[in-house]
Protein backbone atom coordinates (compact mmCIF):
# COMPACT_ATOMS: atom_id res chain seq x y z
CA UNK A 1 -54.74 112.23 -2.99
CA UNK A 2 -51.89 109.44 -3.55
CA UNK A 3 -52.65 105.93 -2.17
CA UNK A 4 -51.24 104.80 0.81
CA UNK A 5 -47.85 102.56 -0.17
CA UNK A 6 -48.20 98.79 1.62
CA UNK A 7 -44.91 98.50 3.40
CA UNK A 8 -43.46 94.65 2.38
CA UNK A 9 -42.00 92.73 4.78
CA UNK A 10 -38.46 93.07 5.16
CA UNK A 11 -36.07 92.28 7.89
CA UNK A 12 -32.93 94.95 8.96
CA UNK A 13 -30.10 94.16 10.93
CA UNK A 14 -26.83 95.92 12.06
CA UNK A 15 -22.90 95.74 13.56
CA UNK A 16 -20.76 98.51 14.37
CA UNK A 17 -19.83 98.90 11.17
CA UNK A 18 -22.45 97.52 8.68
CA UNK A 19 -25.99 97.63 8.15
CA UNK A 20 -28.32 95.17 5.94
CA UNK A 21 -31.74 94.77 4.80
CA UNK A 22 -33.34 91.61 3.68
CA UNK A 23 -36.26 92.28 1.68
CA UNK A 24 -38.43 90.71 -1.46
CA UNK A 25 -35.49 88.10 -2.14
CA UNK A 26 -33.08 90.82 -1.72
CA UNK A 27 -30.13 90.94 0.69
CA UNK A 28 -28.55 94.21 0.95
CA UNK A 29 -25.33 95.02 3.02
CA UNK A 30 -23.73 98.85 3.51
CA UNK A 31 -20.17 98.65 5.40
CA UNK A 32 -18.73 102.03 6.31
CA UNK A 33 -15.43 102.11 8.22
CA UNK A 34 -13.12 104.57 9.18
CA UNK A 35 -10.56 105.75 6.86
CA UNK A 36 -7.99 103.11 5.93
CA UNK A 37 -4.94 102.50 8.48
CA UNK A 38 -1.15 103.00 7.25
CA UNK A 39 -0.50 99.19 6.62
CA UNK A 40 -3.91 99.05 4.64
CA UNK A 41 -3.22 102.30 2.19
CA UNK A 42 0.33 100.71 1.91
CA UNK A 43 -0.87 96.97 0.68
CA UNK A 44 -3.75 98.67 -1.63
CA UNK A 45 -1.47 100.95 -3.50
CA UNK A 46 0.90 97.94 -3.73
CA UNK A 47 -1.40 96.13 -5.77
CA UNK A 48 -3.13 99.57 -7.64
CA UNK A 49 0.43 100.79 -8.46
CA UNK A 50 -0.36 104.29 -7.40
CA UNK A 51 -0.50 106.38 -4.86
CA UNK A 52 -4.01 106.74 -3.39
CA UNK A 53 -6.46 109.31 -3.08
CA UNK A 54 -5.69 111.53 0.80
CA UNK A 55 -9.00 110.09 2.09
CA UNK A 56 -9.05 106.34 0.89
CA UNK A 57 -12.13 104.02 2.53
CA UNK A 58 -10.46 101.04 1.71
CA UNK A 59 -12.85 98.82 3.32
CA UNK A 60 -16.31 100.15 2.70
CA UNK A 61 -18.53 98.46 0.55
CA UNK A 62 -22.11 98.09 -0.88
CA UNK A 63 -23.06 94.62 -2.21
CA UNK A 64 -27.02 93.61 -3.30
CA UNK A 65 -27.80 90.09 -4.06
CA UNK A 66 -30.67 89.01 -5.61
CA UNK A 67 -31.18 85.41 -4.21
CA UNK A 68 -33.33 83.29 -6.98
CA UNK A 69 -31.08 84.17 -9.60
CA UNK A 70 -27.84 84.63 -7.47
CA UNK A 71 -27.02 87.58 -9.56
CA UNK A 72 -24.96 89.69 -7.09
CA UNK A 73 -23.13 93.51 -7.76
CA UNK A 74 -20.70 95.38 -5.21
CA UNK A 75 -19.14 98.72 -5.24
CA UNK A 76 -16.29 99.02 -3.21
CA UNK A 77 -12.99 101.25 -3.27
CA UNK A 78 -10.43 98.79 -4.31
CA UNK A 79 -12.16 98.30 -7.71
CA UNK A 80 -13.37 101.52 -8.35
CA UNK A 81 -9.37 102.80 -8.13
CA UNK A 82 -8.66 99.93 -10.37
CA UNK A 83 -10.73 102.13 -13.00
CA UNK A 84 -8.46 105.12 -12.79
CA UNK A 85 -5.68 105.14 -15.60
CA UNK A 86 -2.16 103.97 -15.40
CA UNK A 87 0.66 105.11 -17.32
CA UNK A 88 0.57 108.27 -20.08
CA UNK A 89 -3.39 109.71 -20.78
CA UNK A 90 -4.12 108.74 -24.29
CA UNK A 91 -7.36 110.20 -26.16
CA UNK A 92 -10.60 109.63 -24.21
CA UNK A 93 -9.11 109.24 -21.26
CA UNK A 94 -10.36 113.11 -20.49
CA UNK A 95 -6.16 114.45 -18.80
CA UNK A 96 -5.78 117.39 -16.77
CA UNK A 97 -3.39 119.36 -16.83
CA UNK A 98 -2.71 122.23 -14.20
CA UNK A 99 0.36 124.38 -13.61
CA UNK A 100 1.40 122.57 -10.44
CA UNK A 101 0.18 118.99 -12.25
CA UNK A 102 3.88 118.02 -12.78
CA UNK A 103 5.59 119.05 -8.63
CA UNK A 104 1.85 117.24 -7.72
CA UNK A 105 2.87 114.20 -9.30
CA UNK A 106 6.55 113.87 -7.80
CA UNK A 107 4.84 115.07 -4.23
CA UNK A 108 3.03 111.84 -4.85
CA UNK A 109 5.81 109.59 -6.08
CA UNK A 110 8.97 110.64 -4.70
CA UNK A 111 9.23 110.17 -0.82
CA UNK A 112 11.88 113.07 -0.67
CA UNK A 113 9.48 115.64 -1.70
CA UNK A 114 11.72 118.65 -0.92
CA UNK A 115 14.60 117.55 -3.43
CA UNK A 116 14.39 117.00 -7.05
CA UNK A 117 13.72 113.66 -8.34
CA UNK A 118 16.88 111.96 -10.29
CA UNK A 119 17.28 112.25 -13.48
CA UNK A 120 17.62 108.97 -13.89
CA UNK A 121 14.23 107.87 -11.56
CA UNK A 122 10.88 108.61 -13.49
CA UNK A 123 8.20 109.98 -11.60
CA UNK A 124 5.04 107.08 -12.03
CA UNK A 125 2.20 108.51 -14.06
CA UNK A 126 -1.78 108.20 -13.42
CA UNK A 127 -4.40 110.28 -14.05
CA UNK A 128 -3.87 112.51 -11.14
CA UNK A 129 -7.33 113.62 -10.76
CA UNK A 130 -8.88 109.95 -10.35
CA UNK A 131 -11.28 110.14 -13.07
CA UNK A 132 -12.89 107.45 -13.31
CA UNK A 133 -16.38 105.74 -14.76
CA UNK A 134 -16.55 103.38 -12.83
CA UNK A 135 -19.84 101.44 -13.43
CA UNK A 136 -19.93 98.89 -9.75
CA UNK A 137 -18.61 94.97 -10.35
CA UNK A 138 -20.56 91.85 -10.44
CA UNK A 139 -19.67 88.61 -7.92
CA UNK A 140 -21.25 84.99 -8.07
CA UNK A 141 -22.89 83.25 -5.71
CA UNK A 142 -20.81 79.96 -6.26
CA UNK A 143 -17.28 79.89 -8.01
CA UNK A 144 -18.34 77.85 -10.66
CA UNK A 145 -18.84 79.14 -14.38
CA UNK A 146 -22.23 77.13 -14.59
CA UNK A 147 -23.69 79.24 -11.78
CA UNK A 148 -27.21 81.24 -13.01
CA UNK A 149 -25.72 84.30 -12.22
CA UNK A 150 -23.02 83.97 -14.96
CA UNK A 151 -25.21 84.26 -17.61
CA UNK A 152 -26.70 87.50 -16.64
CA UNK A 153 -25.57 90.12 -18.73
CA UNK A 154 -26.08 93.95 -19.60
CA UNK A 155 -28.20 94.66 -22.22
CA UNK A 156 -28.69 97.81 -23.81
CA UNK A 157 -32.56 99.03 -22.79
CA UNK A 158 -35.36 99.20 -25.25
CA UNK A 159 -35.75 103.02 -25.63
CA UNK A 160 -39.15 102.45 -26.91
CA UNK A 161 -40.14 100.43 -23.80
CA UNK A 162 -41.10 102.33 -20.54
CA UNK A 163 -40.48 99.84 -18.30
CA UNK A 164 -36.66 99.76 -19.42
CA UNK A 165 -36.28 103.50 -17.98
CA UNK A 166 -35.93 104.51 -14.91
CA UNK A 167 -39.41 106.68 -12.97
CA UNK A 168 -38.00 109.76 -11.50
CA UNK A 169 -42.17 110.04 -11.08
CA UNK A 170 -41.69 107.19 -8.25
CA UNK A 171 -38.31 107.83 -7.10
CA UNK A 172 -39.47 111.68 -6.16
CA UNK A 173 -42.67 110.20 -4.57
CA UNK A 174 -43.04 110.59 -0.69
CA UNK A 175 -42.86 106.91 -0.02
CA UNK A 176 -41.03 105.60 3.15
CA UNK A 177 -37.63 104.91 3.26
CA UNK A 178 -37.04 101.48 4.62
CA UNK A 179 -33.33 101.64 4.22
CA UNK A 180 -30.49 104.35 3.59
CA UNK A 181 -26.85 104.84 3.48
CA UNK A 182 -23.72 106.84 2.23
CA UNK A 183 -20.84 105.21 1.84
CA UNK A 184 -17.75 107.21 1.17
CA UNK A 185 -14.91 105.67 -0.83
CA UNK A 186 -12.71 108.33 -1.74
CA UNK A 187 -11.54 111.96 -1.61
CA UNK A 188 -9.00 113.84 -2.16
CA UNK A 189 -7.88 117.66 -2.49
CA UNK A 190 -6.00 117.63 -5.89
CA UNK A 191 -2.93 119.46 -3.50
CA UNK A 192 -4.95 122.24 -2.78
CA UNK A 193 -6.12 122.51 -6.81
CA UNK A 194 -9.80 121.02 -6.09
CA UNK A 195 -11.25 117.63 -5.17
CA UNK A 196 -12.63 114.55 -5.98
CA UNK A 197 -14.66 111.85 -4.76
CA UNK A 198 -16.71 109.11 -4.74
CA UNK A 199 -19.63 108.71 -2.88
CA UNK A 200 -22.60 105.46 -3.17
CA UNK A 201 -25.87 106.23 -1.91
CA UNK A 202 -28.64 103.88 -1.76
CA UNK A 203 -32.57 104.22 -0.35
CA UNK A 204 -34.87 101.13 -0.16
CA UNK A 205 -38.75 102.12 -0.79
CA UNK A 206 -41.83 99.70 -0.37
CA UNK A 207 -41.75 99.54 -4.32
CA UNK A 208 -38.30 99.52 -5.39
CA UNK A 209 -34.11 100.11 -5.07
CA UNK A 210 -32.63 103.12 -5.99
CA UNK A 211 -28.78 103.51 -5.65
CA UNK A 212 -26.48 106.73 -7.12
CA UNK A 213 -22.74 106.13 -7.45
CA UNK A 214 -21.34 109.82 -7.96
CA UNK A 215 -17.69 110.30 -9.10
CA UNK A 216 -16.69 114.62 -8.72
CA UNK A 217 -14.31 116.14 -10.04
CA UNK A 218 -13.13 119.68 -9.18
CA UNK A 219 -10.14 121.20 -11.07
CA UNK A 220 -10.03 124.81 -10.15
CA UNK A 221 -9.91 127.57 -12.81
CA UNK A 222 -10.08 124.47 -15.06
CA UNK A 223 -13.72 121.95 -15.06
CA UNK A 224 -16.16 120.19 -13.36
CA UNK A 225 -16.45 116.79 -14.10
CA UNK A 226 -19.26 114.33 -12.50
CA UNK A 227 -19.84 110.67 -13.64
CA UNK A 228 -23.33 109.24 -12.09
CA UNK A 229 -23.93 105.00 -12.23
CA UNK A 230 -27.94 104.60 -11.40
CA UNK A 231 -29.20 101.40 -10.43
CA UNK A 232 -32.74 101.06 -10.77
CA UNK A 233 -35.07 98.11 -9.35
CA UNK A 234 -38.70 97.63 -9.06
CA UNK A 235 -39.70 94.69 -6.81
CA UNK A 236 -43.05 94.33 -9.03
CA UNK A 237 -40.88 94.11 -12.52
CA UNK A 238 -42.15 91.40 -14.97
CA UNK A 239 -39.90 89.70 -15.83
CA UNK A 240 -37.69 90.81 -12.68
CA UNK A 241 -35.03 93.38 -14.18
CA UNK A 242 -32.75 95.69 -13.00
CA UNK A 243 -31.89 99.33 -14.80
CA UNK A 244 -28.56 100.77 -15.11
CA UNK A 245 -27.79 104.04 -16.23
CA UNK A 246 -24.38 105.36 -16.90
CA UNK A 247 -23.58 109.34 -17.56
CA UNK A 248 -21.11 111.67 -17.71
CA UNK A 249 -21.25 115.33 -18.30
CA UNK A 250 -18.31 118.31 -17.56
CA UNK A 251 -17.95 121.88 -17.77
CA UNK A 252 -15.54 124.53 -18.01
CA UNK A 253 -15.06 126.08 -14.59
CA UNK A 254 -16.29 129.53 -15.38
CA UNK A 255 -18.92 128.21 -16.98
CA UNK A 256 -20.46 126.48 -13.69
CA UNK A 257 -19.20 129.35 -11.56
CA UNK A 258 -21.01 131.98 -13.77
CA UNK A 259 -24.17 130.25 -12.46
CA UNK A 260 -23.80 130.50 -8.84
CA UNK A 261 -26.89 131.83 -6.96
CA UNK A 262 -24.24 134.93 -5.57
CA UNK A 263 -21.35 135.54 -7.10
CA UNK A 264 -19.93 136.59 -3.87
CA UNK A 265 -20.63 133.05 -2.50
CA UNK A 266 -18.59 130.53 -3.80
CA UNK A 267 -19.57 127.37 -0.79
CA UNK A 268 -21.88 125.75 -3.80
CA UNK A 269 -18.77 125.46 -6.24
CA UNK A 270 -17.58 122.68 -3.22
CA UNK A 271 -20.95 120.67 -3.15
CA UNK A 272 -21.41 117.20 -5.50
CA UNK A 273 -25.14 117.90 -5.66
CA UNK A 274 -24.87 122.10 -7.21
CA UNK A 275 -22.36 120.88 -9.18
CA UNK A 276 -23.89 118.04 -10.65
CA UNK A 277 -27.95 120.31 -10.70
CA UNK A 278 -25.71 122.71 -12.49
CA UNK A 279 -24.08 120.29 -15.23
CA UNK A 280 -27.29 118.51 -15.88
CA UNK A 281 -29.19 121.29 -16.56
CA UNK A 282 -26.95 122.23 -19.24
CA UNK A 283 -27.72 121.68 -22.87
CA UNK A 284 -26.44 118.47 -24.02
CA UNK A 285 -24.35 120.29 -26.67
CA UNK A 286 -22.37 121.81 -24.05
CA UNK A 287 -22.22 119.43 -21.06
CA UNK A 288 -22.17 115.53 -23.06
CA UNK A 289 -20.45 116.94 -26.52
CA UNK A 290 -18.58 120.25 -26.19
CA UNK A 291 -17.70 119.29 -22.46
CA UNK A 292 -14.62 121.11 -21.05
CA UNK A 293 -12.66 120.29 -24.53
CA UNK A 294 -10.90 117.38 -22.87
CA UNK A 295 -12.37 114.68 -25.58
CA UNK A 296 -13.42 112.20 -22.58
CA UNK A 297 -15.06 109.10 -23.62
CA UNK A 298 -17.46 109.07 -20.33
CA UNK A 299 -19.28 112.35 -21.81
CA UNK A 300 -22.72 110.23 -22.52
CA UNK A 301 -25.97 108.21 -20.74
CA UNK A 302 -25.88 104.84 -21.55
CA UNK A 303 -29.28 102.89 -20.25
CA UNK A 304 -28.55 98.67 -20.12
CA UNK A 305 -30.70 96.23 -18.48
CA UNK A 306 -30.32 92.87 -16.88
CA UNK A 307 -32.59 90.61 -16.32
CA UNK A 308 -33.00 88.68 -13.43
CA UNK A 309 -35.55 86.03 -13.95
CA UNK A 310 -38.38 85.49 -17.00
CA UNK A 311 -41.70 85.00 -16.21
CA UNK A 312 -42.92 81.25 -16.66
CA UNK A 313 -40.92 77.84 -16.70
């Protein structure tokens, strides 16, 4: 019989379109909003240099501050776009390439979508599908260089040292959940050849943070493609640290489809979570190595650590 988990105390407050939890020197914020207005998706592709995903949640956010060390990290939409690739896909970079790829683009580009583009006026390339690893961004507390914050850096974890990884033992345990949240910050439908998305969960326990950043990728008839950032905290760490984990994995499409519980259902080939059960259960060889054949560099787990604060003076 598991021991009953002492709730800490922790203070939650909310506005129409935010929620936030203060809790063991913690202050966590969730913003959700609708989907971004005409002027908005005009003056954030202005400064991406893109056109943006059909769906964009320009002004959703999740920020956690940790306030002893004023070490703060965000995810928001604005710099996770800023991750997707400008200009011609080079090796790595993990390009796509459908049969309607190239009328998709000038769709995209050219506001006169039923005539051909110029000769002379070159439709603007991107990675079309919004790949992306992105991995969340760091903000001080105070503008200045000298702030403790600004010396915080990722390290790469100690394999060798369990309390660098993160416990799916804990995270799977029936503990309450003082805080949750899903914060969409983009989708789109590929024009009509799949989707992708981005989508930040987070869940507050008595013990610890957990929060899951999922980029998906659908190409259909082509891959799968999902890129998971994991942030990891315990509140009893010593010295206080927090665990990131970074992976990537993809998959030819018939090779996830050929795994569907019914072949003559194919609803799971549309949800994040199958998708990503389905990749991860993979052998490495074929999901972080082999991969769809597209060569991109976020086929790996990377584990890094930061610490927070040392124990003593």
């Amino acid at each position: 019989m598991s021991s009953v988990v002492a709730v800490p105390q922790h203070k939650l407050s909310e506005t129409p379109n935010s929620r936030a939890i203060e809790i063991n020197d913690w202050v966590i914020i969730a913003s959700t909003n609708p989907i971004s207005s005409a002027s908005e998706c005009d003056a954030l592709q202005a400064s991406l240099g893109f056109p943006l995903p059909e769906m964009t949640f320009g002004s959703n956010y999740l920020s956690l501050e940790h306030q002893p060390s004023g070490w703060k990290m965000m995810f928001d939409t604005h710099n996770a776009l800023k991750c997707v690739k400008k200009g011609e896909l080079g090796e790595g970079d993990g390009g796509v390439k459908v049969g309607y790829a190239d009328a998709w683009l000038k769709s995209r580009t050219d506001p006169g979508t039923n005539l051909p583009l110029p000769v002379t006026v070159a439709a603007k390339h991107y990675d079309w599908t919004y790949t992306m690893t992105y991995p969340g961004h760091h903000l001080d507390s105070a503008p200045s260089t000298d702030s403790p914050s600004s010396s915080i850096q990722w390290i790469d974890a100690d394999q060798d040292n369990p309390s660098h990884s993160i416990p799916l033992s804990e995270l799977t345990r029936p503990d309450p959940i003082l805080f949750y949240a899903e914060i969409p910050l983009f989708e789109d439908e590929l024009h009509d050849n799949g989707s992708s998305n981005l989508l930040v969960r987070i869940r507050v326990m008595p013990t610890c943070i957990f929060i899951l950043s999922r980029f998906t990728l659908r190409v259909d008839n082509v891959l799968f493609r999902t890129h998971d950032t994991r942030i990891y905290h315990s509140f009893s760490s010593s010295p206080s640290l927090v665990i990131r984990q970074l992976s990537g994995w993809e998959a030819p499409y018939d090779g996830v489809k050929r795994r569907l519980p019914s072949r003559h259902d194919l609803t799971p080939l549309t949800d994040a979570n199958f998708i990503a059960k389905v990749l991860t259960e993979l052998p490495v060889t074929e999901s972080q190595q082999i991969g769809a054949r597209t060569r991109w560099r976020g086929l790996r787990t990377k584990v890094e650590i930061a610490v927070l604060a040392r124990d003593g003076p």
